[in-house]
C-alpha atoms as a PDB file:
ATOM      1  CA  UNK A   1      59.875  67.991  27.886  1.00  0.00           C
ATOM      2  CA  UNK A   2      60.678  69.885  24.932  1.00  0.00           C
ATOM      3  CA  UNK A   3      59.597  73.466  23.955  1.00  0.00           C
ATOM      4  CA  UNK A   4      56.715  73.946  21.310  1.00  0.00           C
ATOM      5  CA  UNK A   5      56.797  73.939  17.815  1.00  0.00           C
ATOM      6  CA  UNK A   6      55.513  77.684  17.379  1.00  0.00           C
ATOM      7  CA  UNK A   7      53.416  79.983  18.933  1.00  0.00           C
ATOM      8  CA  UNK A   8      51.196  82.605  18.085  1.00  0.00           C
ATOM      9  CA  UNK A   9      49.673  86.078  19.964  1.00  0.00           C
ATOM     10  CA  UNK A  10      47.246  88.337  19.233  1.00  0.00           C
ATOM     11  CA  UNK A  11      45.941  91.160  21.733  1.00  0.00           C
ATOM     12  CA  UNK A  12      41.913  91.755  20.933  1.00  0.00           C
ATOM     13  CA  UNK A  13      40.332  94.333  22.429  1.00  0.00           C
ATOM     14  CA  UNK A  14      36.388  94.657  21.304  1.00  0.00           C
ATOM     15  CA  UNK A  15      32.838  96.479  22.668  1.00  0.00           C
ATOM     16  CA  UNK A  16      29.989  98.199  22.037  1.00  0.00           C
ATOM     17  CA  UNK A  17      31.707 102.126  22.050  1.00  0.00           C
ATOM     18  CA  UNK A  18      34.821 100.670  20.556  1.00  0.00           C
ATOM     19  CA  UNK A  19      36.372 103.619  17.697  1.00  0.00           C
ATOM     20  CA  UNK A  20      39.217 101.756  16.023  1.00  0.00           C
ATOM     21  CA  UNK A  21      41.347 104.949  15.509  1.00  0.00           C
ATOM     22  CA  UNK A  22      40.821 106.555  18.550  1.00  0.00           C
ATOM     23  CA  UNK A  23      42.099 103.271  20.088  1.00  0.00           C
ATOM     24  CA  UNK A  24      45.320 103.457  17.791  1.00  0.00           C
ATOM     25  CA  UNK A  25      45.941 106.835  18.349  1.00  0.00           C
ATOM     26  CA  UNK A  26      45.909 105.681  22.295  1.00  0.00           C
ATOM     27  CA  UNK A  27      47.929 102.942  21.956  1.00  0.00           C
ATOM     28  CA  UNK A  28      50.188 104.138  19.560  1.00  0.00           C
ATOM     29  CA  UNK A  29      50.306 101.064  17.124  1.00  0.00           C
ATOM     30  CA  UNK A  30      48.320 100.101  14.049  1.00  0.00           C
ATOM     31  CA  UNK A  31      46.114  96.905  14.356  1.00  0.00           C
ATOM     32  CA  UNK A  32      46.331  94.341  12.414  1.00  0.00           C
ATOM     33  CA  UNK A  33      42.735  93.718  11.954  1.00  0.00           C
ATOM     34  CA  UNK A  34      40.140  96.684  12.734  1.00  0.00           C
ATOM     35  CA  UNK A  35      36.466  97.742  12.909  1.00  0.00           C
ATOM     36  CA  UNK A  36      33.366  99.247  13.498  1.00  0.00           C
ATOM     37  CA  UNK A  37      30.010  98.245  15.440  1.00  0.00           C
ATOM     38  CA  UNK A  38      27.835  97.990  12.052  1.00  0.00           C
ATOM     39  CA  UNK A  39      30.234  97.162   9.575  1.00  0.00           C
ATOM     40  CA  UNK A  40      30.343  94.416   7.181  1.00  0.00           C
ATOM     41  CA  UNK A  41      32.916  91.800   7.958  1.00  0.00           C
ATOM     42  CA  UNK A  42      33.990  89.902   5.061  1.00  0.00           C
ATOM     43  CA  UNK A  43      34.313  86.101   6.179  1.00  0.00           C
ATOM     44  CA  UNK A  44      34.683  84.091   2.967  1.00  0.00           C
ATOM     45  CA  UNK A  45      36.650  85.612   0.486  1.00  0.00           C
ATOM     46  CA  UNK A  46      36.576  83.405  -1.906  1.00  0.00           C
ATOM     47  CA  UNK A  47      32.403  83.749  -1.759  1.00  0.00           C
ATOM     48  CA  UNK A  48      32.248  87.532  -0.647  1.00  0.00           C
ATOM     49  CA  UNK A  49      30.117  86.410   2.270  1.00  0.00           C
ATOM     50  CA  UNK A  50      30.090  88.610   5.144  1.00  0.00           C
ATOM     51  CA  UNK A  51      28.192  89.364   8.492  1.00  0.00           C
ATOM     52  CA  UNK A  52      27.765  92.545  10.138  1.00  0.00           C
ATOM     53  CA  UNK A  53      29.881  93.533  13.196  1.00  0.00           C
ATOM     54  CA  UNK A  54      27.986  93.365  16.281  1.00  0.00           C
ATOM     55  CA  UNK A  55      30.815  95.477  17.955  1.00  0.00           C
ATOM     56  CA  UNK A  56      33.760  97.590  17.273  1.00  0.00           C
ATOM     57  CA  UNK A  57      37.274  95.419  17.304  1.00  0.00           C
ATOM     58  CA  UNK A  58      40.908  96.312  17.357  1.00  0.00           C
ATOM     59  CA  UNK A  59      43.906  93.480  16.922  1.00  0.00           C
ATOM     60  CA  UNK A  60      47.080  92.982  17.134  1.00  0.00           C
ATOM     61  CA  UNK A  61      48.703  90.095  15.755  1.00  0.00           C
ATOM     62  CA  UNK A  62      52.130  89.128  16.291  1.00  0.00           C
ATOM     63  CA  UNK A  63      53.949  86.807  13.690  1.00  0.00           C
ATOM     64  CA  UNK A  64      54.436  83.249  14.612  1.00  0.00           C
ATOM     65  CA  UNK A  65      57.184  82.242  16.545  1.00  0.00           C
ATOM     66  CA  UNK A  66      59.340  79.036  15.657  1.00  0.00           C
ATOM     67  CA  UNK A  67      60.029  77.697  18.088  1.00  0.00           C
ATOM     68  CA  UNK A  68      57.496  78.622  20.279  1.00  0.00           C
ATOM     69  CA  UNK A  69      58.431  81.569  22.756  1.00  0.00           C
ATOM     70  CA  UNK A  70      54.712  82.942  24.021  1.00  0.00           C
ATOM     71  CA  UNK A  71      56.907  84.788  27.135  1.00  0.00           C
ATOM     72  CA  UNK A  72      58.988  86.865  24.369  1.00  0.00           C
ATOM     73  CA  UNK A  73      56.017  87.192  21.863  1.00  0.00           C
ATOM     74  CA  UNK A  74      54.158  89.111  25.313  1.00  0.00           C
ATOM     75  CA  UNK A  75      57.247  91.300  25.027  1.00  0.00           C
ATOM     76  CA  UNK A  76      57.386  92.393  21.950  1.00  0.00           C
ATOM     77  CA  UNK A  77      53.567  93.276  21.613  1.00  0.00           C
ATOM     78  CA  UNK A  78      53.618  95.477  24.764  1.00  0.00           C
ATOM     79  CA  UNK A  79      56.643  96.898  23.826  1.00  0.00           C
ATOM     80  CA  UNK A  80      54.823  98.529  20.784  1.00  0.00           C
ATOM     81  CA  UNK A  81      52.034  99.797  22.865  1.00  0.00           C
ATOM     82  CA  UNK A  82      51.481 102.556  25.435  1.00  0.00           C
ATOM     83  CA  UNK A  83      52.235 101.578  28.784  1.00  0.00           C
ATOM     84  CA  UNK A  84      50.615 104.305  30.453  1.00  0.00           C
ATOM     85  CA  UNK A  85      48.350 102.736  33.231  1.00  0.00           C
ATOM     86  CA  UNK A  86      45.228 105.156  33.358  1.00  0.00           C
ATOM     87  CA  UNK A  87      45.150 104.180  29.495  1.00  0.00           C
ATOM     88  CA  UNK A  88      44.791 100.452  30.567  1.00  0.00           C
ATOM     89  CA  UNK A  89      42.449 101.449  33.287  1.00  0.00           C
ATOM     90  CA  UNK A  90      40.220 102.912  30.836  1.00  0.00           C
ATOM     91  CA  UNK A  91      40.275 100.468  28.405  1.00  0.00           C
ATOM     92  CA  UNK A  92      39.500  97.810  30.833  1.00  0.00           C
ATOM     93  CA  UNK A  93      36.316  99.744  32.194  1.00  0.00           C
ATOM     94  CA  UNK A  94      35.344 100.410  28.881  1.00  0.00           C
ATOM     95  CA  UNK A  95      35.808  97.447  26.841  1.00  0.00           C
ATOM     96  CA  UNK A  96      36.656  93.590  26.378  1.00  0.00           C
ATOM     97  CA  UNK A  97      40.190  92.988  26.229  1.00  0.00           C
ATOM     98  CA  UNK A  98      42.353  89.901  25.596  1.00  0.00           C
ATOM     99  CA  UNK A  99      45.399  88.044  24.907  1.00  0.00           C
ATOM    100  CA  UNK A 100      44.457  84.935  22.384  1.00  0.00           C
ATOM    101  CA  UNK A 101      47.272  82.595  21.821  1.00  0.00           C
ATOM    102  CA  UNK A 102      47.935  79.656  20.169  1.00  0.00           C
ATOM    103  CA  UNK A 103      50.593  77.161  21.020  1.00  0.00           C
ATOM    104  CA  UNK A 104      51.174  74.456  18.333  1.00  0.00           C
ATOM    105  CA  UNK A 105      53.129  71.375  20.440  1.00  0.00           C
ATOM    106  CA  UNK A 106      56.030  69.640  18.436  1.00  0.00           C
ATOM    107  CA  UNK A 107      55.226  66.377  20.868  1.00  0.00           C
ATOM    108  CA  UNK A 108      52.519  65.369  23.020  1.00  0.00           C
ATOM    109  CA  UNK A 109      54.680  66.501  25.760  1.00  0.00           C
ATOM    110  CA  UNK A 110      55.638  70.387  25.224  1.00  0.00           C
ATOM    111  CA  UNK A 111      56.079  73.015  27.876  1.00  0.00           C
ATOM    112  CA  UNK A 112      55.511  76.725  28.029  1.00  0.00           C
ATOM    113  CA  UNK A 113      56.253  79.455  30.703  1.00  0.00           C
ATOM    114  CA  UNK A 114      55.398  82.798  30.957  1.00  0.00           C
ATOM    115  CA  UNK A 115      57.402  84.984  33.292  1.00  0.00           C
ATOM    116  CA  UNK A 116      55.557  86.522  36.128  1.00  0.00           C
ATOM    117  CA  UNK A 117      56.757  89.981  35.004  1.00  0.00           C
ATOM    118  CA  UNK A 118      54.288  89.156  32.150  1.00  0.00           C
ATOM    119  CA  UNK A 119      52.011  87.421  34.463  1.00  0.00           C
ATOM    120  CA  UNK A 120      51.710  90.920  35.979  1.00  0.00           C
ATOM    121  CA  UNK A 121      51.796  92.677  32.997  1.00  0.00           C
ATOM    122  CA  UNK A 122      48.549  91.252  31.929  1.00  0.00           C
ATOM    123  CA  UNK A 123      46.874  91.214  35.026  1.00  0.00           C
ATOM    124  CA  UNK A 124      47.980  95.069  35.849  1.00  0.00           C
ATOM    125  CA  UNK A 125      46.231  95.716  32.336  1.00  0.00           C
ATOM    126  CA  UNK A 126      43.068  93.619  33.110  1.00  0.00           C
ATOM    127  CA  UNK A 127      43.902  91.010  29.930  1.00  0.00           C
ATOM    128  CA  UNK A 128      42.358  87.912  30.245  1.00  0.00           C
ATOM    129  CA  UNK A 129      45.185  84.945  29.027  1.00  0.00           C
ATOM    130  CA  UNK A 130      43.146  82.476  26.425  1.00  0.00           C
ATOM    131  CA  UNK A 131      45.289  79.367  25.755  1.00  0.00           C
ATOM    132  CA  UNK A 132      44.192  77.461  22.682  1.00  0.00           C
ATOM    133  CA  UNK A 133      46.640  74.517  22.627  1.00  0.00           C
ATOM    134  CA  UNK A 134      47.527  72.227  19.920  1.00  0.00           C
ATOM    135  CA  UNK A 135      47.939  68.780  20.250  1.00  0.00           C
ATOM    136  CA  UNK A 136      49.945  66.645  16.911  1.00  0.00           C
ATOM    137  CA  UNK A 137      49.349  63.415  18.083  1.00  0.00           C
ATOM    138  CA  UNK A 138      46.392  61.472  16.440  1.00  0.00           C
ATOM    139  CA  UNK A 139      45.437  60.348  19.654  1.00  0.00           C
ATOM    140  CA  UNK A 140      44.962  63.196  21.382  1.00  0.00           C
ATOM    141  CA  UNK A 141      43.179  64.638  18.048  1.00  0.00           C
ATOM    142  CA  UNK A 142      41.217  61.813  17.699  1.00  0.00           C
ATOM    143  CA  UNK A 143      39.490  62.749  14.525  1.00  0.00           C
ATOM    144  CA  UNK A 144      42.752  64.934  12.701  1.00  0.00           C
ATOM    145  CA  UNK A 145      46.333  64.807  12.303  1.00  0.00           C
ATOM    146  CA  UNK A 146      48.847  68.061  12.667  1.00  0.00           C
ATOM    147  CA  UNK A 147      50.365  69.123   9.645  1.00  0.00           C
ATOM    148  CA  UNK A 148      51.677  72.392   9.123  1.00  0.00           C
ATOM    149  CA  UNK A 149      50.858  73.851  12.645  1.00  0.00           C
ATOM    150  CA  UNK A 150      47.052  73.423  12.182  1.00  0.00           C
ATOM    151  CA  UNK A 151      44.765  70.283  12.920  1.00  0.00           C
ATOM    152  CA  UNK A 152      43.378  69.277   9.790  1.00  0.00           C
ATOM    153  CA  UNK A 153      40.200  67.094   9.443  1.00  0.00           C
ATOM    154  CA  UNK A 154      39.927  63.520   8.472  1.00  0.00           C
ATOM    155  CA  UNK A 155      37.349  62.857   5.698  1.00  0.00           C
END
């Protein structure tokens, strides 16, 4: 098996009570992507079109990794962020939290591992792990082929 083609990470945290800064100020790091409950969310720029948040967000978004290294991505986004564990307590009693990933397979046989330091890491913090995984073969697609690390539709 070989390793994937890239992966991508982004911690979201989100609810109801959820202030944007006074989450950065916690964590000490800036999101990527912020917000509050009530705001309007641009979704089409192109258009303008937008929808109103139905609760406050805060991302972070790592770059991608080529090739894929999800175990080291986990790394380097809590090594930006406060490790403090009451903090994590908190959060977790007080809001939706977590770790959205993307893995973008070179073959229709790739591999991944996280370490169970990270394993730990995440569970310690109360992160639920979401795995969206990317398959290139038109088989598996069915209805796309993978071009540029993203399925893209067949007309």
């Amino acid at each position: 098996m070989s390793s994937l083609e890239h992966t991508a990470a982004c911690l979201r945290i989100w609810g109801e009570e959820l202030i944007p800064d006074e989450l950065t100020h916690a964590l000490g790091a800036q999101p990527s992507f912020s917000h509050l409950k009530g705001d309007t969310i641009v979704v089409n720029a192109r258009t303008g079109a937008g929808r109103i948040a139905k609760t406050g967000a805060w991302q972070l978004t790592l770059e991608k990794r080529t090739p894929g290294d999800l175990d080291e991505q986990i790394d380097e986004l809590f090594a930006r962020l406060n490790h403090a564990p009451a903090l994590w307590a908190s959060l977790q009693s007080r809001f939706e939290l977590d770790l959205y990933c993307g893995l973008f397979m070179d073959t229709s046989n790739d591999s991944a591992a996280i370490s169970p330091r990270n394993m730990r890491l995440l569970g310690e913090r109360g992160i639920e792990l979401r795995l969206e995984i990317y398959d290139p073969t038109r088989e598996a697609a069915g209805i796309g082929r993978f071009r540029r690390g993203r399925l893209q539709w067949r007309r």
